[in-house]
C-alpha atoms as a PDB file:
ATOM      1  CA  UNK A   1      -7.053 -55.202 144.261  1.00  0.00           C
ATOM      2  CA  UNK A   2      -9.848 -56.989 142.241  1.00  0.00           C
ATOM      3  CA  UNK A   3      -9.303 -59.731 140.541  1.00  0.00           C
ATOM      4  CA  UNK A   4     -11.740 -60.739 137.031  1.00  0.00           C
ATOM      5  CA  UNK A   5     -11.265 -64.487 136.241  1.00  0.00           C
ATOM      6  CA  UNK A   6     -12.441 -65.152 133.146  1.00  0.00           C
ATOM      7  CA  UNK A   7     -13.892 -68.757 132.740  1.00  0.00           C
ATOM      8  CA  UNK A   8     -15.517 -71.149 130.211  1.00  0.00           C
ATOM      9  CA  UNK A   9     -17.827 -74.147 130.094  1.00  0.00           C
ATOM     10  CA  UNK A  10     -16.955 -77.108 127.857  1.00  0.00           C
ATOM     11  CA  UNK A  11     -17.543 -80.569 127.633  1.00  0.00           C
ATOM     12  CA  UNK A  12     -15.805 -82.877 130.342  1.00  0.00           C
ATOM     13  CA  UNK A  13     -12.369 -83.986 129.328  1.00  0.00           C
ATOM     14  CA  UNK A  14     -13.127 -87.436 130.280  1.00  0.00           C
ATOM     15  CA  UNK A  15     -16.140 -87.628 127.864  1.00  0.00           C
ATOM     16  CA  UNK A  16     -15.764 -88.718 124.053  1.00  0.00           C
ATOM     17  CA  UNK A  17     -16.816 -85.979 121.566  1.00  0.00           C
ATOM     18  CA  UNK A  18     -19.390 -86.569 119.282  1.00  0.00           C
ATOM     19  CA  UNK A  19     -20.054 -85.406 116.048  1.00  0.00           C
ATOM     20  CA  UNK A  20     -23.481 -84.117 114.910  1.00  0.00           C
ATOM     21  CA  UNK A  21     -25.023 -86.434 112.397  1.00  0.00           C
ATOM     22  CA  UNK A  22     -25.242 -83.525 109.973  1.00  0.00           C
ATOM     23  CA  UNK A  23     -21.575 -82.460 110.517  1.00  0.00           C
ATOM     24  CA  UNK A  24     -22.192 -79.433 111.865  1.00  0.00           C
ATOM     25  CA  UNK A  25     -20.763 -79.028 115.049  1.00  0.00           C
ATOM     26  CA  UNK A  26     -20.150 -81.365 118.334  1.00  0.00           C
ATOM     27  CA  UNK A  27     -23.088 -82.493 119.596  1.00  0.00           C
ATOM     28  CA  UNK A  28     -23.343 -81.814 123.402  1.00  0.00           C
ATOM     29  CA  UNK A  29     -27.142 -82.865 124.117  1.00  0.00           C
ATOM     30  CA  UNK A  30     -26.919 -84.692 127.910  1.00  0.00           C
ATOM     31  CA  UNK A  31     -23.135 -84.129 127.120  1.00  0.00           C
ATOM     32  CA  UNK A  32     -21.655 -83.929 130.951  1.00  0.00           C
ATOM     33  CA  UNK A  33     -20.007 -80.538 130.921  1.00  0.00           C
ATOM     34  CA  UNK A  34     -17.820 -79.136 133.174  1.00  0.00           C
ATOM     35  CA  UNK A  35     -15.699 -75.806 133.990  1.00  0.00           C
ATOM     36  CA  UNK A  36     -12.329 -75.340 131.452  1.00  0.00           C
ATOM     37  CA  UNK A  37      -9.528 -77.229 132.880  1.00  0.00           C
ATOM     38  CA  UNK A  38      -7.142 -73.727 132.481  1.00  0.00           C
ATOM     39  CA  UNK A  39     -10.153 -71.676 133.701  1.00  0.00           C
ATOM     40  CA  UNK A  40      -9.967 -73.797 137.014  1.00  0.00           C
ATOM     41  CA  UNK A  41      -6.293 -73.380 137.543  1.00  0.00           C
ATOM     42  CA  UNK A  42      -6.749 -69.193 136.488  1.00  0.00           C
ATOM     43  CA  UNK A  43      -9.350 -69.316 139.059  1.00  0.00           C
ATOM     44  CA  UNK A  44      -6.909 -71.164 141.964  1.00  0.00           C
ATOM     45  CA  UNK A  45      -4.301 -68.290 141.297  1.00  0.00           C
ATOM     46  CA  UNK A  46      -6.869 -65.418 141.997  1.00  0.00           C
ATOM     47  CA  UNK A  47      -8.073 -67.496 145.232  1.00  0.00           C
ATOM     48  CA  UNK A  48      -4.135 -67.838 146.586  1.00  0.00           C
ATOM     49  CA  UNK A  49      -3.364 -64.057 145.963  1.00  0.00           C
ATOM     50  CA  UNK A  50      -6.904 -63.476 147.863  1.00  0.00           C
ATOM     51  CA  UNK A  51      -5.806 -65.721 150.518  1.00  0.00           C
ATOM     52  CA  UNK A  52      -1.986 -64.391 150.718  1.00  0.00           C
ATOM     53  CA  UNK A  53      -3.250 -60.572 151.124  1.00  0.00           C
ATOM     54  CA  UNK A  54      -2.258 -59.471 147.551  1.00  0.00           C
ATOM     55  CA  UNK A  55      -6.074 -59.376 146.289  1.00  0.00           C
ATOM     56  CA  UNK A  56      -9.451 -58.673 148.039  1.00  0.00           C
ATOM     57  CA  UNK A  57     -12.145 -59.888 145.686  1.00  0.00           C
ATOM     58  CA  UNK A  58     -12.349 -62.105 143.185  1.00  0.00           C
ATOM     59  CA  UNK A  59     -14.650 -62.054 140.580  1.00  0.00           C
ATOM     60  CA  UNK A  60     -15.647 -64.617 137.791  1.00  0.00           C
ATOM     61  CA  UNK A  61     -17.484 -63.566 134.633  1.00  0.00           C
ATOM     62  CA  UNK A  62     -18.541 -66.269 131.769  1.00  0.00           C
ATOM     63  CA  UNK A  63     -20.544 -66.042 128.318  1.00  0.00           C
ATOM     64  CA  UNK A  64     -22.518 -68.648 127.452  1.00  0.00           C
ATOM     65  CA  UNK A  65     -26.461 -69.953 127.666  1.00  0.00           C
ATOM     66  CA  UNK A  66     -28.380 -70.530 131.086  1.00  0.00           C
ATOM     67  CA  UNK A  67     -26.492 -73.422 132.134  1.00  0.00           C
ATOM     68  CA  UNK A  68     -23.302 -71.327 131.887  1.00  0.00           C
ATOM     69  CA  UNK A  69     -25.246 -70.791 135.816  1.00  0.00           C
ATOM     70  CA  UNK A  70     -23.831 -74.361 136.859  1.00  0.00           C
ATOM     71  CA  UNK A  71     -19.979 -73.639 135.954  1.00  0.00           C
ATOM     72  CA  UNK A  72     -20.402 -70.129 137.381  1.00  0.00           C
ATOM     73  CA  UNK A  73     -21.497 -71.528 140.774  1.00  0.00           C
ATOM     74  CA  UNK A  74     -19.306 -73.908 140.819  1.00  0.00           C
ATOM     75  CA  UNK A  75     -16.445 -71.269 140.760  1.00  0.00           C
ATOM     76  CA  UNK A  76     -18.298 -69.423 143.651  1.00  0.00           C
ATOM     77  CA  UNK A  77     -17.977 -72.996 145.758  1.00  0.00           C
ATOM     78  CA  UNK A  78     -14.203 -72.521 144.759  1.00  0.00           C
ATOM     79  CA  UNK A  79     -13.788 -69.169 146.759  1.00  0.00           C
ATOM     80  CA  UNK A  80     -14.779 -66.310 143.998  1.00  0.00           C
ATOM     81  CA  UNK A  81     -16.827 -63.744 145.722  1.00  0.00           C
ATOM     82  CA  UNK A  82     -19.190 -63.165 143.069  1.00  0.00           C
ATOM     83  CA  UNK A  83     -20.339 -64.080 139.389  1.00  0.00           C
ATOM     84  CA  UNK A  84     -21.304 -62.287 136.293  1.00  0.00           C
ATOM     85  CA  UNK A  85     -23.074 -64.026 133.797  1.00  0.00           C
ATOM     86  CA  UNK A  86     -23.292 -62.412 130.140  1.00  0.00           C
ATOM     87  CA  UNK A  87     -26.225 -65.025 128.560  1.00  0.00           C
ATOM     88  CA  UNK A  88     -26.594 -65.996 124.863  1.00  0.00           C
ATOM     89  CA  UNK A  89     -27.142 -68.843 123.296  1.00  0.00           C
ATOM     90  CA  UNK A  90     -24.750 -68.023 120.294  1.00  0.00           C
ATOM     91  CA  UNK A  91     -21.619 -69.434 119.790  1.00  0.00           C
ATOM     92  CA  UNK A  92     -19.132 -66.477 120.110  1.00  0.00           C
ATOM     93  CA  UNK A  93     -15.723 -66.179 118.611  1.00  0.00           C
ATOM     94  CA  UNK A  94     -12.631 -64.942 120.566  1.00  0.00           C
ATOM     95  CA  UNK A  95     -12.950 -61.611 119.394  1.00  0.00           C
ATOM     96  CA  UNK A  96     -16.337 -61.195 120.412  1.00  0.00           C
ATOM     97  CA  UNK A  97     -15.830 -62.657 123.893  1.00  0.00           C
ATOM     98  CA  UNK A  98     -12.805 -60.067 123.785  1.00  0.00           C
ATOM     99  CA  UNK A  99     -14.903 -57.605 123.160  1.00  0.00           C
ATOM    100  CA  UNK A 100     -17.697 -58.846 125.893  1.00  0.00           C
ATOM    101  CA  UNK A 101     -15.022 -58.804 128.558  1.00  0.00           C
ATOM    102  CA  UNK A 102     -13.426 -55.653 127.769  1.00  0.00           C
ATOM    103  CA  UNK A 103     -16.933 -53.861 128.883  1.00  0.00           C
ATOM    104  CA  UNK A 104     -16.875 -56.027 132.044  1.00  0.00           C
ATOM    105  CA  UNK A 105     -13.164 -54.556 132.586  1.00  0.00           C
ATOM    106  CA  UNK A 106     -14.347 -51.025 131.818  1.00  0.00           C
ATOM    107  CA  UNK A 107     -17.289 -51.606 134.561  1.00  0.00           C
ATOM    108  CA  UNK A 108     -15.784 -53.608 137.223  1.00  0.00           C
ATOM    109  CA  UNK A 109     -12.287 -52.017 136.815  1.00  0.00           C
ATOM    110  CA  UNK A 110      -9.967 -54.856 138.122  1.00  0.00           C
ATOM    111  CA  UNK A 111      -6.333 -54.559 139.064  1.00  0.00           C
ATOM    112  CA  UNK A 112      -5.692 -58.226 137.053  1.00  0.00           C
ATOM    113  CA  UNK A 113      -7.722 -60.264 134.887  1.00  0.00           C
ATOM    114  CA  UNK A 114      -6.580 -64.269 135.011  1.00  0.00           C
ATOM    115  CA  UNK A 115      -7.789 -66.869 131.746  1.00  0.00           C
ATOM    116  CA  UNK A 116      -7.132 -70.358 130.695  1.00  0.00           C
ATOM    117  CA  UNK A 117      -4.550 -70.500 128.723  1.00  0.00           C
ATOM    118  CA  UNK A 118      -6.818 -71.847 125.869  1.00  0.00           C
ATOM    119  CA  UNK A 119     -10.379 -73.577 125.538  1.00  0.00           C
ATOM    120  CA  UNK A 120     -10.145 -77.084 125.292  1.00  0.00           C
ATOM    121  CA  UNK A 121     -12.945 -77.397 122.479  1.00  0.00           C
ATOM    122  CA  UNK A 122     -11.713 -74.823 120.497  1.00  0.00           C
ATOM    123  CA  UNK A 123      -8.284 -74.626 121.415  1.00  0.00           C
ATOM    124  CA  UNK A 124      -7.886 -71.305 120.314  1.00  0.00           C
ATOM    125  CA  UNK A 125      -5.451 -69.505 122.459  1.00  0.00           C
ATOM    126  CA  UNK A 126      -6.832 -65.955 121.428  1.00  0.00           C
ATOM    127  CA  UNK A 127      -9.178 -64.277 123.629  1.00  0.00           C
ATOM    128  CA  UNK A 128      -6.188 -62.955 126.631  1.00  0.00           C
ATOM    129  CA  UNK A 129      -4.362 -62.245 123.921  1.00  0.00           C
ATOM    130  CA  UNK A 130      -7.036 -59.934 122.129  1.00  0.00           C
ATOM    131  CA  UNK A 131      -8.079 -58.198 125.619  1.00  0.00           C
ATOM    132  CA  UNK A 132      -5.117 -57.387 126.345  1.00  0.00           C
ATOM    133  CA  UNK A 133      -4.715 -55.230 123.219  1.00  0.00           C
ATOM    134  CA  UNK A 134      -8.174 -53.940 123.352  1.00  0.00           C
ATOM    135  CA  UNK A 135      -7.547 -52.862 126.602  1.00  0.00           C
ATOM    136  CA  UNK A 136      -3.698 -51.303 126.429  1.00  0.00           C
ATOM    137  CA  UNK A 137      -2.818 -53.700 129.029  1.00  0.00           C
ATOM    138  CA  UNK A 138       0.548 -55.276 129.501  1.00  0.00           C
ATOM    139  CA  UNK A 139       0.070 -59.509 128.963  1.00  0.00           C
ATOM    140  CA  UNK A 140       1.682 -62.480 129.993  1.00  0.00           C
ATOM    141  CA  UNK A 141       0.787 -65.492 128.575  1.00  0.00           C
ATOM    142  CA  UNK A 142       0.466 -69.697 129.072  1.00  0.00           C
ATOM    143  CA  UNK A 143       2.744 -69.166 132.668  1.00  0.00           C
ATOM    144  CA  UNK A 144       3.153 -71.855 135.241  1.00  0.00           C
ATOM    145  CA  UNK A 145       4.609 -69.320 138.030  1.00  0.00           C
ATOM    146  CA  UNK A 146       3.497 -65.943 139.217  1.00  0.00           C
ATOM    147  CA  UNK A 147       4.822 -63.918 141.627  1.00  0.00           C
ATOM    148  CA  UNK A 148       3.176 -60.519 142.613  1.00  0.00           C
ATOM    149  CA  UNK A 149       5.381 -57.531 144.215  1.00  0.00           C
ATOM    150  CA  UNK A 150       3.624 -54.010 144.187  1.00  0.00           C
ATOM    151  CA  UNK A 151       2.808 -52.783 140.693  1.00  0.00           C
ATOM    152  CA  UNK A 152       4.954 -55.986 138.814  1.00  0.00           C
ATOM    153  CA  UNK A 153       4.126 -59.412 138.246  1.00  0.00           C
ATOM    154  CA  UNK A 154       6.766 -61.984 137.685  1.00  0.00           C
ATOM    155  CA  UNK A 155       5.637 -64.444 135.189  1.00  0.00           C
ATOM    156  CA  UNK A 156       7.382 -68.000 134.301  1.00  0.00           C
ATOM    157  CA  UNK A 157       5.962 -68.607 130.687  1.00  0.00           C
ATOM    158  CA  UNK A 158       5.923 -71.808 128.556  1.00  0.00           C
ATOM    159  CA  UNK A 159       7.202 -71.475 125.126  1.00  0.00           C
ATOM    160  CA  UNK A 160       8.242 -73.526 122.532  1.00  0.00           C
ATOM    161  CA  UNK A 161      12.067 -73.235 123.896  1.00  0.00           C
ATOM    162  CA  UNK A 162      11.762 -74.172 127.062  1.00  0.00           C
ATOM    163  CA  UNK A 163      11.081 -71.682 129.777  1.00  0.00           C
ATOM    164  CA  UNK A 164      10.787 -67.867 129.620  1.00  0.00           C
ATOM    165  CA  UNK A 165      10.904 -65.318 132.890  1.00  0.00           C
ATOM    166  CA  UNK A 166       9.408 -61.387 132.221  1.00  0.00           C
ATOM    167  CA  UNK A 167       8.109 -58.758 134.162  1.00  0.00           C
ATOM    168  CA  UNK A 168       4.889 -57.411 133.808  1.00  0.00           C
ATOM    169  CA  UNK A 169       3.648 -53.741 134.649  1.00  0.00           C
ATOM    170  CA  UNK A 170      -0.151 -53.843 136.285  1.00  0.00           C
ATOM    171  CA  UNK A 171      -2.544 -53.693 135.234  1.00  0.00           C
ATOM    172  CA  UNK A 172      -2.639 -56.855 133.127  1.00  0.00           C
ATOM    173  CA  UNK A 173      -3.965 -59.868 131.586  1.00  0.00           C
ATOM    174  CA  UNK A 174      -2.708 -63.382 132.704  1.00  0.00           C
ATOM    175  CA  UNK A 175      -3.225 -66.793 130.935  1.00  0.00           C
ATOM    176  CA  UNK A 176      -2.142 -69.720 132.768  1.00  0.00           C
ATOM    177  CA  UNK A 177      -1.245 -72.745 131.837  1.00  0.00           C
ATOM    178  CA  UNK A 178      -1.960 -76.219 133.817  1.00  0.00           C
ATOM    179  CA  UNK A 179       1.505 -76.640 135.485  1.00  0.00           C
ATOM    180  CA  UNK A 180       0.863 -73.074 137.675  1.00  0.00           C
ATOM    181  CA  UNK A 181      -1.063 -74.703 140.379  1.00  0.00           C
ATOM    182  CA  UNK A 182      -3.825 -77.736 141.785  1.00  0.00           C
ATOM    183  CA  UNK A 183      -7.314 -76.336 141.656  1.00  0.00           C
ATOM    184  CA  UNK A 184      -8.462 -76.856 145.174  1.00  0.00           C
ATOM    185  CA  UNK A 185     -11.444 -79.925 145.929  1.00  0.00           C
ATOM    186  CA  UNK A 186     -14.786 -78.390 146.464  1.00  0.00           C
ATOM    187  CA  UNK A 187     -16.343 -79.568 149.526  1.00  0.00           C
ATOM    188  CA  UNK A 188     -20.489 -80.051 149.880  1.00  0.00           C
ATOM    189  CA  UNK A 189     -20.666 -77.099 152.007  1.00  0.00           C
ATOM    190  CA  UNK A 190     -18.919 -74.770 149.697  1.00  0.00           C
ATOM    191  CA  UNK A 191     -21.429 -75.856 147.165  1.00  0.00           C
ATOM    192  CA  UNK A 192     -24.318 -74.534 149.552  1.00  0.00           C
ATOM    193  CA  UNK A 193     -22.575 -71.405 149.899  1.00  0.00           C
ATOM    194  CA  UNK A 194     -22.500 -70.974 146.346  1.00  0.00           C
ATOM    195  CA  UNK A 195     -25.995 -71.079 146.565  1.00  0.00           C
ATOM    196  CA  UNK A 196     -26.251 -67.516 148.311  1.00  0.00           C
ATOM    197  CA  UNK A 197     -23.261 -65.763 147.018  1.00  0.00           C
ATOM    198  CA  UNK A 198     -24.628 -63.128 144.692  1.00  0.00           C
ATOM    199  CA  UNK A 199     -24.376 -63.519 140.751  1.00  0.00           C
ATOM    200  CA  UNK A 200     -25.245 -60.690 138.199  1.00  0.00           C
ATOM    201  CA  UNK A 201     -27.315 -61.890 134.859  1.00  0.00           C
ATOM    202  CA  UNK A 202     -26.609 -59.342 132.062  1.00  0.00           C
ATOM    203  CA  UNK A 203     -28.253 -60.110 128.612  1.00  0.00           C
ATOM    204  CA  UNK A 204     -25.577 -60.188 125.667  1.00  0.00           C
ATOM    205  CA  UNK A 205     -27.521 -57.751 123.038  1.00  0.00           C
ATOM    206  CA  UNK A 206     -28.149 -55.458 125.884  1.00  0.00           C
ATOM    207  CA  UNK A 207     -24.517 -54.668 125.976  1.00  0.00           C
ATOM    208  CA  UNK A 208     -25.133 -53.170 122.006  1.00  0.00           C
ATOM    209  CA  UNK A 209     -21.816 -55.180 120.615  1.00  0.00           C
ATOM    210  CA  UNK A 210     -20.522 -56.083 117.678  1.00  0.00           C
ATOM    211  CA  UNK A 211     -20.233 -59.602 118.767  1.00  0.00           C
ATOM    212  CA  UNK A 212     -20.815 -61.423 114.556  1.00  0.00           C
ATOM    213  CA  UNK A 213     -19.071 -64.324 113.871  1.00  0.00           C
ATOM    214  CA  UNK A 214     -16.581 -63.736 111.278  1.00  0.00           C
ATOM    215  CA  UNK A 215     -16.025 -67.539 110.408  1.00  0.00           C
ATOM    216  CA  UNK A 216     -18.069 -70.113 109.009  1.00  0.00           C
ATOM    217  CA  UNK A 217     -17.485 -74.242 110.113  1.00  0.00           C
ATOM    218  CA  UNK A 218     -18.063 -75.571 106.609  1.00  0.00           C
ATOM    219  CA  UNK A 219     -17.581 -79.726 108.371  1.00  0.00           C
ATOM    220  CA  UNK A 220     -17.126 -81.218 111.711  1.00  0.00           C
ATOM    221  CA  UNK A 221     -15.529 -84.452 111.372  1.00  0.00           C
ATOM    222  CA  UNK A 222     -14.186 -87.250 113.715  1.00  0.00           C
ATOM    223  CA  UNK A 223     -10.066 -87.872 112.925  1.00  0.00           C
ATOM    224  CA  UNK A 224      -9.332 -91.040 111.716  1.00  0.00           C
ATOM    225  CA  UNK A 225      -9.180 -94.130 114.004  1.00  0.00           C
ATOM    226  CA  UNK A 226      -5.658 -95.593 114.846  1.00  0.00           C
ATOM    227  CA  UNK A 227      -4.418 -98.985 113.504  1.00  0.00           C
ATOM    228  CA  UNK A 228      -3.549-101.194 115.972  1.00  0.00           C
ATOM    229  CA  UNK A 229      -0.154-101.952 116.934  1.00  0.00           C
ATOM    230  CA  UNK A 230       2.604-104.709 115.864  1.00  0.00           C
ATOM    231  CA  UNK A 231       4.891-106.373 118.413  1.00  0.00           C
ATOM    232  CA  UNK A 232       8.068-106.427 116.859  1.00  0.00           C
ATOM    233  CA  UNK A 233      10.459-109.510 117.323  1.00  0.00           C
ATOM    234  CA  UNK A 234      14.338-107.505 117.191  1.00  0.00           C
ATOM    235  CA  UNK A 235      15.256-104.157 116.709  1.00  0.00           C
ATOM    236  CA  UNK A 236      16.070-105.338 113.344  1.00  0.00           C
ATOM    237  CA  UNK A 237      12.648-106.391 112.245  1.00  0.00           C
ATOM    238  CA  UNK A 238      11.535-102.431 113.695  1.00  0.00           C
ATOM    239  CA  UNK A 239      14.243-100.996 112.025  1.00  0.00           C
ATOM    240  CA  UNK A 240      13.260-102.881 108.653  1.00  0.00           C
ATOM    241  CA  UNK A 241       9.354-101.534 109.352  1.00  0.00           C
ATOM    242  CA  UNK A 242      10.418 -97.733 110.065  1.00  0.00           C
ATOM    243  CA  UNK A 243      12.388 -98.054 106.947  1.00  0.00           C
ATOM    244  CA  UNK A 244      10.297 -99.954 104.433  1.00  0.00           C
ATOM    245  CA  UNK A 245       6.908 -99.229 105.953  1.00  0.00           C
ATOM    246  CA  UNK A 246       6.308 -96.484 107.516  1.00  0.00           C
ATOM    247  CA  UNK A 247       9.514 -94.895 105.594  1.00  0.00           C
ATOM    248  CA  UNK A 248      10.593 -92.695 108.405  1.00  0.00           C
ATOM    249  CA  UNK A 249      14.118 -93.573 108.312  1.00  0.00           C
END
């Protein structure tokens, strides 16, 4: 079976976002930038069912402009056997990088395609959802277990409630969430691996897609900075604040 592992580039997690001075966007000029925390743990998953027999190449496929190079090699010094790399310099919706990774489906014809969860910038929580239905696949999303046996997947998902177990026909489209696994250390020589594992280059308008933006960012703005804390003497004197102050109670 093939597995597609769909991944992202975003800004580090550790770095502080900052705002473009015309509010237009976040401003990621010599912004460190690093693969999608969720990508990374979709991207474990596919290595373990490589490793465990269940899978026998895995494949990772990002949109995004030349440097989207960097995050795709780094997922080759993970394990994947090979990279696909759909360039543009546009910022694409989910439904357009739905639409983007449907063809790559169509072409490559994996058994399973693995995703984050969600982006962190964006945080939209769409695009597995979306491919799924473009595709008539069965989905399974934000799960922290998965179990593989034949044509079925056994999925532990994350919802609101607590925790939800379903089965899954395959083919389908998995989004993980962090708690499925730990994304494995890459080691120096991996990296030089990387270097000569091979990695396809496919130009987004060559793909003839309806990939336009439907929305419009009107403002980017940084939220509002947190007042500082009061040490409170009793419970009374907290009680009195929650009440009177905040007026929560």
């Amino acid at each position: 079976m093939k597995v597609l592992v769909c991944v992202k580039r975003v800004l580090d997690p550790q770095v502080k976002a900052r705002v473009k001075s015309d509010g237009s966007g976040v401003d990621l000029s010599n912004a460190k930038m690093t693969m999608n925390p969720f990508c990374e743990n979709a991207l474990e998953e596919a290595l373990r069912l490589r490793e465990a027999g269940s899978a026998d190449e895995v494949v990772v496929v990002s949109v995004g402009g030349g440097k989207t190079q960097e995050t795709l090699r780094h997922g080759l010094a993970m394990g994947a056997d090979r990279a696909i790399n759909i360039t543009t310099e546009e910022a694409l919706e989910p439904l357009a990088i739905a639409r983007v990774l449907k063809h790559i489906v169509d072409q490559e014809l994996p058994g399973l395609v693995l995703a984050g969860k969600q982006a962190i910038d964006g945080d939209s929580n769409q695009t597995a959802q979306m491919l799924s239905a473009m595709l008539g696949w069965s989905q399974s999303t934000f799960i922290s277990e998965f179990k593989l046996d034949g044509d079925t997947a056994t999925t532990t998902r994350e919802v609101d409630a607590g925790l939800e177990t379903i089965s899954v026909k395959m083919p389908a489209v998995i989004s993980v969430d962090l708690r499925l696994n730990e994304p494995r250390y890459v080691k120096l020589p991996d990296v030089m691996k990387a270097k000569r594992k091979p990695m396809d280059t496919i130009e987004l308008d060559s793909l003839g897609l309806d990939t336009a933006n439907r929305l419009t960012v009107l403002d980017v703005v940084e939220p509002e900075g947190r007042a500082a804390g009061v040490i409170v003497a009793n419970v009374a004197e907290l009680v009195d604040k929650l009440r009177n102050e905040a007026k929560v109670i």
